[in-house]
Protein backbone atom coordinates (compact mmCIF):
# COMPACT_ATOMS: atom_id res chain seq x y z
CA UNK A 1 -2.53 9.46 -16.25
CA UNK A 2 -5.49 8.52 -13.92
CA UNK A 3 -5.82 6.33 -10.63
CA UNK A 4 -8.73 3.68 -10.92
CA UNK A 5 -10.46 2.97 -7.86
CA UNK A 6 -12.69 -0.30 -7.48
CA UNK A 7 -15.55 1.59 -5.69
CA UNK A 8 -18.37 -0.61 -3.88
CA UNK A 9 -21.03 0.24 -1.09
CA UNK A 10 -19.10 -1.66 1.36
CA UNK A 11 -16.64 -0.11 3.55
CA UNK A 12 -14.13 -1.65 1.19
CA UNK A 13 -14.97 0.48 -1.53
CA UNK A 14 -15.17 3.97 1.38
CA UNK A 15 -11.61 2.59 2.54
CA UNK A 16 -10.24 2.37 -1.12
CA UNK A 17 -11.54 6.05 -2.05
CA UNK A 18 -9.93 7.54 0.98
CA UNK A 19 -6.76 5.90 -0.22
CA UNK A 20 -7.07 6.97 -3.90
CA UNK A 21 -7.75 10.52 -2.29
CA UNK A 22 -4.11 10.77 -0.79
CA UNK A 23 -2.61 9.43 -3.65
CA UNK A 24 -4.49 12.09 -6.05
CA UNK A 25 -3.64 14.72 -3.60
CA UNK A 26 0.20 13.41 -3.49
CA UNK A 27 0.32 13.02 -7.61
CA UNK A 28 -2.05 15.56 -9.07
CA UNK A 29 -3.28 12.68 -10.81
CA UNK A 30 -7.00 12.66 -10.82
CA UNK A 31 -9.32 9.39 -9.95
CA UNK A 32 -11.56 7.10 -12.25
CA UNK A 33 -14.10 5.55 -9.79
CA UNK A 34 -15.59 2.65 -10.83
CA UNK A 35 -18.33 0.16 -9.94
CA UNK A 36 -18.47 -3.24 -11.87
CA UNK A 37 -21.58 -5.16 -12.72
CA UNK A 38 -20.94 -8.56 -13.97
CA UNK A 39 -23.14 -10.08 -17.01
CA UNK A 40 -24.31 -12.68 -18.56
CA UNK A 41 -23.41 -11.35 -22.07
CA UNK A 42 -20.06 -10.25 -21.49
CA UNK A 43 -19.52 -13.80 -20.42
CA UNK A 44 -20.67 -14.59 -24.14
CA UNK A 45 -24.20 -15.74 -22.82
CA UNK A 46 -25.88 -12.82 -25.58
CA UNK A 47 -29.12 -14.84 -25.27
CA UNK A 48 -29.96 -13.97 -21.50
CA UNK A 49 -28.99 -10.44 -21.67
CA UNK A 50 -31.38 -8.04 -22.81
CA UNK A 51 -32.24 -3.87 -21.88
CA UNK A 52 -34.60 -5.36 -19.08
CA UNK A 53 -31.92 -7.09 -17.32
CA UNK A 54 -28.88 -4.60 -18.00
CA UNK A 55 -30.81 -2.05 -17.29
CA UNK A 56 -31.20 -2.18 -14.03
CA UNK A 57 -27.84 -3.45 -12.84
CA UNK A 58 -26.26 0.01 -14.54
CA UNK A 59 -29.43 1.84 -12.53
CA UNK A 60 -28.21 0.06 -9.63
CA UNK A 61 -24.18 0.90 -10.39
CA UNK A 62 -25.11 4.46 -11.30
CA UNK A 63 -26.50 4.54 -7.53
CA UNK A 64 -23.27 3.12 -5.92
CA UNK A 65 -21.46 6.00 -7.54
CA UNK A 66 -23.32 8.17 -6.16
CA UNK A 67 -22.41 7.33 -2.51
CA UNK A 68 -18.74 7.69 -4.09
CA UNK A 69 -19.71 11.27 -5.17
CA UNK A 70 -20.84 12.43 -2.18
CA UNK A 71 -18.12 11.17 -0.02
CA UNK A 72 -15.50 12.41 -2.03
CA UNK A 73 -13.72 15.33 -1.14
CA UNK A 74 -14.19 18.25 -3.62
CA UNK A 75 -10.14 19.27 -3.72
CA UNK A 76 -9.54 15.62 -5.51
CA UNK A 77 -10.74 15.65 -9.04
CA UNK A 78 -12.83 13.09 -10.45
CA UNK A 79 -15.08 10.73 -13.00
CA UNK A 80 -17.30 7.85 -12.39
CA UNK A 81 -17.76 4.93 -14.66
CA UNK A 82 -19.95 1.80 -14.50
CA UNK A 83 -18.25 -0.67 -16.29
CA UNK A 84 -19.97 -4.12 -17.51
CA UNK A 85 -17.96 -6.93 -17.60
CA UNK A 86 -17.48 -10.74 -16.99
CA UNK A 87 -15.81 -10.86 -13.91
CA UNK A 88 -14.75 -7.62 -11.44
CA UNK A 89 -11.18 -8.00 -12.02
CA UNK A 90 -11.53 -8.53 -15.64
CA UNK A 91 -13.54 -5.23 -15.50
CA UNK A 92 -10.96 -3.09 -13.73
CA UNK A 93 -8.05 -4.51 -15.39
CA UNK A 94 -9.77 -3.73 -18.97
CA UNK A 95 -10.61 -0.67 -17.99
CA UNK A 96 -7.22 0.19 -16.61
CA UNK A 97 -5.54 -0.68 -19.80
CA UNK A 98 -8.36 1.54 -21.65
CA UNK A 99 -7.70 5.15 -19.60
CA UNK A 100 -3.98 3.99 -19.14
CA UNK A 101 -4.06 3.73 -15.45
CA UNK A 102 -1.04 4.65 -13.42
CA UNK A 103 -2.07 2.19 -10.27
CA UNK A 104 -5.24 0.32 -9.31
CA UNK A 105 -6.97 1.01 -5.87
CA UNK A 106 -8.61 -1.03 -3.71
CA UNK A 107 -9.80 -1.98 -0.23
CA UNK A 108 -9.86 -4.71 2.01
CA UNK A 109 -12.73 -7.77 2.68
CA UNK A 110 -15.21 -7.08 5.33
CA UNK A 111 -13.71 -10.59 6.87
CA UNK A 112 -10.48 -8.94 7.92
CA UNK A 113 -9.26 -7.59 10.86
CA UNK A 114 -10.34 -3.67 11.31
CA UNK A 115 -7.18 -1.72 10.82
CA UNK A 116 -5.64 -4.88 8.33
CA UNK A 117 -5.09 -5.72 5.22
CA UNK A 118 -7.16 -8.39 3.89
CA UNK A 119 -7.86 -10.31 0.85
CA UNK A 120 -10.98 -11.47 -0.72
CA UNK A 121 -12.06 -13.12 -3.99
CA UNK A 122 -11.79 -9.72 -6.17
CA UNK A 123 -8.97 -8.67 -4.02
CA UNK A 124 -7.01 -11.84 -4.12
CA UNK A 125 -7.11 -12.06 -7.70
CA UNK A 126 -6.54 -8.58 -8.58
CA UNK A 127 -2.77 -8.41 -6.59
CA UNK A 128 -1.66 -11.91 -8.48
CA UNK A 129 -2.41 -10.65 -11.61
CA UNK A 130 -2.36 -7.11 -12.44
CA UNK A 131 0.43 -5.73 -14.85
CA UNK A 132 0.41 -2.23 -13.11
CA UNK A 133 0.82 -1.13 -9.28
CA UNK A 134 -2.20 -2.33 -6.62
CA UNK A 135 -2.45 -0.53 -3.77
CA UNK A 136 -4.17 -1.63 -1.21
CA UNK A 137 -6.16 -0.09 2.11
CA UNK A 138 -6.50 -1.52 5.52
CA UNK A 139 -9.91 -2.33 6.57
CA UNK A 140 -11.65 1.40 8.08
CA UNK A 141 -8.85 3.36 6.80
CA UNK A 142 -9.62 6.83 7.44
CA UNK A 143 -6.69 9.48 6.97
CA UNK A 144 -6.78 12.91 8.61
CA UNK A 145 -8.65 15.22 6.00
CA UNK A 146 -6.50 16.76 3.32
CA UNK A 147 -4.04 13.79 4.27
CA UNK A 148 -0.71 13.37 1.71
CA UNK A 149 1.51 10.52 1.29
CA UNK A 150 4.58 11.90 3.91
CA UNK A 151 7.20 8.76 3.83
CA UNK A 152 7.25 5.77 1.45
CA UNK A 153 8.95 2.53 3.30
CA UNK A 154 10.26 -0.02 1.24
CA UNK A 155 9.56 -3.47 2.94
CA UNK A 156 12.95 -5.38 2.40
CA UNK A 157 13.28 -8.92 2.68
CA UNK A 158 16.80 -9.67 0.71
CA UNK A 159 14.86 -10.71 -2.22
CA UNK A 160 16.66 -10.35 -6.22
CA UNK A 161 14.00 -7.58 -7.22
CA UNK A 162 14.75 -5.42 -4.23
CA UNK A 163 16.88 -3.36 -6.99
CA UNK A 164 13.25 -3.12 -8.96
CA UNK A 165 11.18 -2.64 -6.06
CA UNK A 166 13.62 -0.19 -4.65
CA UNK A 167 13.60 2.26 -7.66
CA UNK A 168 10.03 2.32 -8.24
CA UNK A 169 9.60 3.24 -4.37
CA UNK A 170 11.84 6.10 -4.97
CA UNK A 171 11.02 7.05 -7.91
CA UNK A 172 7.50 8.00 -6.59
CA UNK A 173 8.49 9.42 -3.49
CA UNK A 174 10.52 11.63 -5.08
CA UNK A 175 7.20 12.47 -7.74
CA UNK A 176 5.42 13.34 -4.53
CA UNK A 177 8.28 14.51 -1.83
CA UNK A 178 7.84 12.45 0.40
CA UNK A 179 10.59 10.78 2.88
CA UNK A 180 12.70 7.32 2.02
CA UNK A 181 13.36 4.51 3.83
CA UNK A 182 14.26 0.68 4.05
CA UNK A 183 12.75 -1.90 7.12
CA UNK A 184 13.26 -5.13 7.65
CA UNK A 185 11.62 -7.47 10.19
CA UNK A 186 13.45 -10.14 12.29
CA UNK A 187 11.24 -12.55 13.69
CA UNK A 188 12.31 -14.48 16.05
CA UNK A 189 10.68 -16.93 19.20
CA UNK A 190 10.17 -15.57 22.37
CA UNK A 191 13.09 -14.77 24.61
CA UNK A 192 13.64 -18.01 27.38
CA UNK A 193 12.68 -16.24 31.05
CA UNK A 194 15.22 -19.20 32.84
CA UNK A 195 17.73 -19.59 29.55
CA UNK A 196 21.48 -19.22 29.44
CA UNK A 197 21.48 -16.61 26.70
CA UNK A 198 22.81 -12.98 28.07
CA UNK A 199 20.76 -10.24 26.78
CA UNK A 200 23.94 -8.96 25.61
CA UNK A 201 24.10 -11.94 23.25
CA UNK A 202 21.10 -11.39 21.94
CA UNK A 203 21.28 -7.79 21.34
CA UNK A 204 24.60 -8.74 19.53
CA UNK A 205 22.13 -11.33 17.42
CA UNK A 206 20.03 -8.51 16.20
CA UNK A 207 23.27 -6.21 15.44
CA UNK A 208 24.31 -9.04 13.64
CA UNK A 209 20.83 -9.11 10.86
CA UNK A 210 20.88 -5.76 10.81
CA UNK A 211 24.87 -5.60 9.55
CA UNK A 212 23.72 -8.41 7.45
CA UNK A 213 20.51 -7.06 6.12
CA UNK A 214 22.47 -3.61 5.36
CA UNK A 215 25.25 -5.65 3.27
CA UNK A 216 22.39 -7.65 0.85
CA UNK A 217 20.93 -3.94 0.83
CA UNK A 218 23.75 -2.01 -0.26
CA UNK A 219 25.13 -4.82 -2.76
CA UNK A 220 21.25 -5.56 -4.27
CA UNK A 221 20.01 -2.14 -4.97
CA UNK A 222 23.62 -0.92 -5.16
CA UNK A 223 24.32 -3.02 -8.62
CA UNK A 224 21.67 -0.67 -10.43
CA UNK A 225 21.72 2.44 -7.70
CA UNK A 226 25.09 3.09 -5.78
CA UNK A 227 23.66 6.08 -4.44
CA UNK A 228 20.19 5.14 -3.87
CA UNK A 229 21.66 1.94 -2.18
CA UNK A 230 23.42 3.90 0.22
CA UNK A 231 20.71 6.14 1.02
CA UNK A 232 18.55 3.08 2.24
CA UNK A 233 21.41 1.70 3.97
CA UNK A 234 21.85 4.60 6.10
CA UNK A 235 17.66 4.71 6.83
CA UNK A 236 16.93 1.00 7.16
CA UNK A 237 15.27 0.25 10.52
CA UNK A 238 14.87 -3.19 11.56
CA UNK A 239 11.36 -4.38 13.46
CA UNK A 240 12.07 -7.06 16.03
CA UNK A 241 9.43 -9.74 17.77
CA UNK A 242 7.88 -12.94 17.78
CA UNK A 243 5.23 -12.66 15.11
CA UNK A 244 4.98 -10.84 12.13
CA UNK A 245 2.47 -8.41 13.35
CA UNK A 246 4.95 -7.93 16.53
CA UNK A 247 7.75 -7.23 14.34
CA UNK A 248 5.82 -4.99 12.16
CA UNK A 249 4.24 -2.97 15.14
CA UNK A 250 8.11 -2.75 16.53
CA UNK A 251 8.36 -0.09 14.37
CA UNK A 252 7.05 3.29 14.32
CA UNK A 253 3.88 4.30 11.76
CA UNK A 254 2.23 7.68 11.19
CA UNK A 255 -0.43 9.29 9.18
CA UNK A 256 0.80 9.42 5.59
CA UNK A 257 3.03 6.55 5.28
CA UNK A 258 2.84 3.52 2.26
CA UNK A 259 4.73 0.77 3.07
CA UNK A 260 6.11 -0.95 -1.12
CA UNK A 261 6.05 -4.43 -1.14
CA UNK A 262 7.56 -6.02 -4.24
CA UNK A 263 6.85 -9.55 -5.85
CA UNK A 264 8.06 -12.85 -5.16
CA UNK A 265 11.37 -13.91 -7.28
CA UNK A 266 9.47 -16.20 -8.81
CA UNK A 267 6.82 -13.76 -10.31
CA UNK A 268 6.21 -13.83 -13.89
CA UNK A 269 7.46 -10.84 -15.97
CA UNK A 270 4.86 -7.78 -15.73
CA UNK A 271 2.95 -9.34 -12.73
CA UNK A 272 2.73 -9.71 -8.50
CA UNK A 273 2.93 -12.65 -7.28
CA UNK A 274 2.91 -12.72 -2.98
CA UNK A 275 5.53 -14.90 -1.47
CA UNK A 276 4.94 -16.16 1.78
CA UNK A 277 6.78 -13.59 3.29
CA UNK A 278 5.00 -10.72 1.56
CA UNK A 279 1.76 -12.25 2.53
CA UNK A 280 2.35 -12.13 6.17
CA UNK A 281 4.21 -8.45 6.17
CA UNK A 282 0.88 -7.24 3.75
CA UNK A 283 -1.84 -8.72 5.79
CA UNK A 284 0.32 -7.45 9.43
CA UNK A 285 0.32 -3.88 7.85
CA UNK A 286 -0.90 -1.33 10.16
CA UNK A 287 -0.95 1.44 6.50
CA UNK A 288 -1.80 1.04 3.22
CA UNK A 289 0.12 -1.25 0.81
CA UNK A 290 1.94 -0.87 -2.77
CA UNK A 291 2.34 -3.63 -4.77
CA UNK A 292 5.37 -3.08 -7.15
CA UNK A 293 4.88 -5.66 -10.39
CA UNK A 294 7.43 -7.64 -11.71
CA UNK A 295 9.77 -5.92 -14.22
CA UNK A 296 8.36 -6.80 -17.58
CA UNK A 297 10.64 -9.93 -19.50
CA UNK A 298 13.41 -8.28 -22.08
């Protein structure tokens, strides 16, 4: 199988190559790197399409690629494809489907926050629709050379696919052995400075979600995995704050990490669809993303 990496002159598209690098070096899958033009004709518009107008926009593609080539490193193999096509995401997604891709690639909008995740247009579209796993780079992500995937962390939120989300997540840390584990983030408001509440009551509140959390854990994943179940049980860490990105940043990140994010319950079979709580723990991420799809319908 090949990883297919949505490769533009931005820093989006230098972002999403240094994430498809890890992932090849992790796998020992190699990359398809590809630039998408968008036409006229293969928006059914034959008439205003001609070799004089084509031609260029592949001359202009083949060019793009060549930045790709040059900035990637030589230990990760490689092709490069310009692909024509009526929309970006229409492109990558048909071109997925044609080499058979094991995950799609990409980076983050130039809007975002450096260091975040962020979605654009392409981007947007891309994680709400694709049948296969998105991953997805922070804005300037640059790993340490030769960099590997070390620890997959499965983002757990008590939602029914966590079985789903949570076997996929080990399934490829195991393919690339790397490290397990299970967080969950509490957010809660600010702590009063002239309240009532002991801090010994509200330690015993955040003992109290992280029994809970555990439980829906063990009993979720443990209905398909027993063992696998208990495994995350005993690893799941718990980030505490006011905010999202508080809560995220309460717990500890290094080089190599992937933080797996699965769909909302009410995805449709095959696909990702972002809950609101998804959204907020994706676009708070300090490391790259994976997108588990849906399970595809019986």
């Amino acid at each position: 199988m090949t990883i297919v990496v949505a490769f533009t002159a931005q820093d989006s598209g230098t972002s999403a190559l240094e994430l498809a690098a890890v992932l090849s070096r992790s796998t020992g899958e190699p990359l398809t790197v590809a630039v998408v033009v968008t036409t006229p004709q293969a928006a059914g518009a034959v008439e205003f399409v001609d070799g004089n107008y084509l031609g260029p926009l592949r001359a202009w593609g083949e060019s793009v690629l060549e930045q790709a080539r040059e900035s990637l490193p030589p230990d990760v193999r490689s092709s490069f494809v310009v692909r024509a096509a009526s929309s970006i995401p229409a492109g990558l997604l048909d071109l997925a489907a044609e080499v058979g891709a094991s995950a799609l690639v990409l980076g983050s909008s130039s809007k975002g926050a450096l260091g975040r995740i962020s979605f654009g247009s392409v981007t947007d579209r891309l994680a709400h629709s694709a049948p296969l796993p998105v991953l997805l780079a922070p804005r300037g992500y640059r790993p340490a050379p030769g960099s590997r995937l070390r620890r997959v962390t499965i983002g757990f939120g008590g939602s029914s696919g966590a079985a789903h989300v949570a076997t996929a997540a080990a399934g490829l840390a195991a393919s690339v052995g790397a490290s397990l584990r299970a967080v969950s983030f509490a957010v809660r408001p600010p702590k009063r400075l002239y309240g009532s509440v002991e801090e010994a009551a509200d330690d015993l509140v955040v003992d109290r979600w992280l029994a809970r959390t555990t439980s829906a854990l063990r009993a979720q994943v443990g209905a398909l995995d027993a063992a696998l179940a208990e495994r995350l049980a005993r690893s799941l860490v718990v980030g505490e704050g006011v905010s999202w990105s508080a809560a995220i940043w309460d717990v500890e990140w290094s080089d190599g990490d992937l933080l797996v994010v699965g769909p909302s319950s009410s995805a449709p079979a095959a696909r990702f669809f972002l809950g609101s709580r998804a959204s907020k723990i994706v676009r708070s991420s300090p490391v790259p993303v994976y997108l588990v799809p849906a399970p595809r319908g019986g």
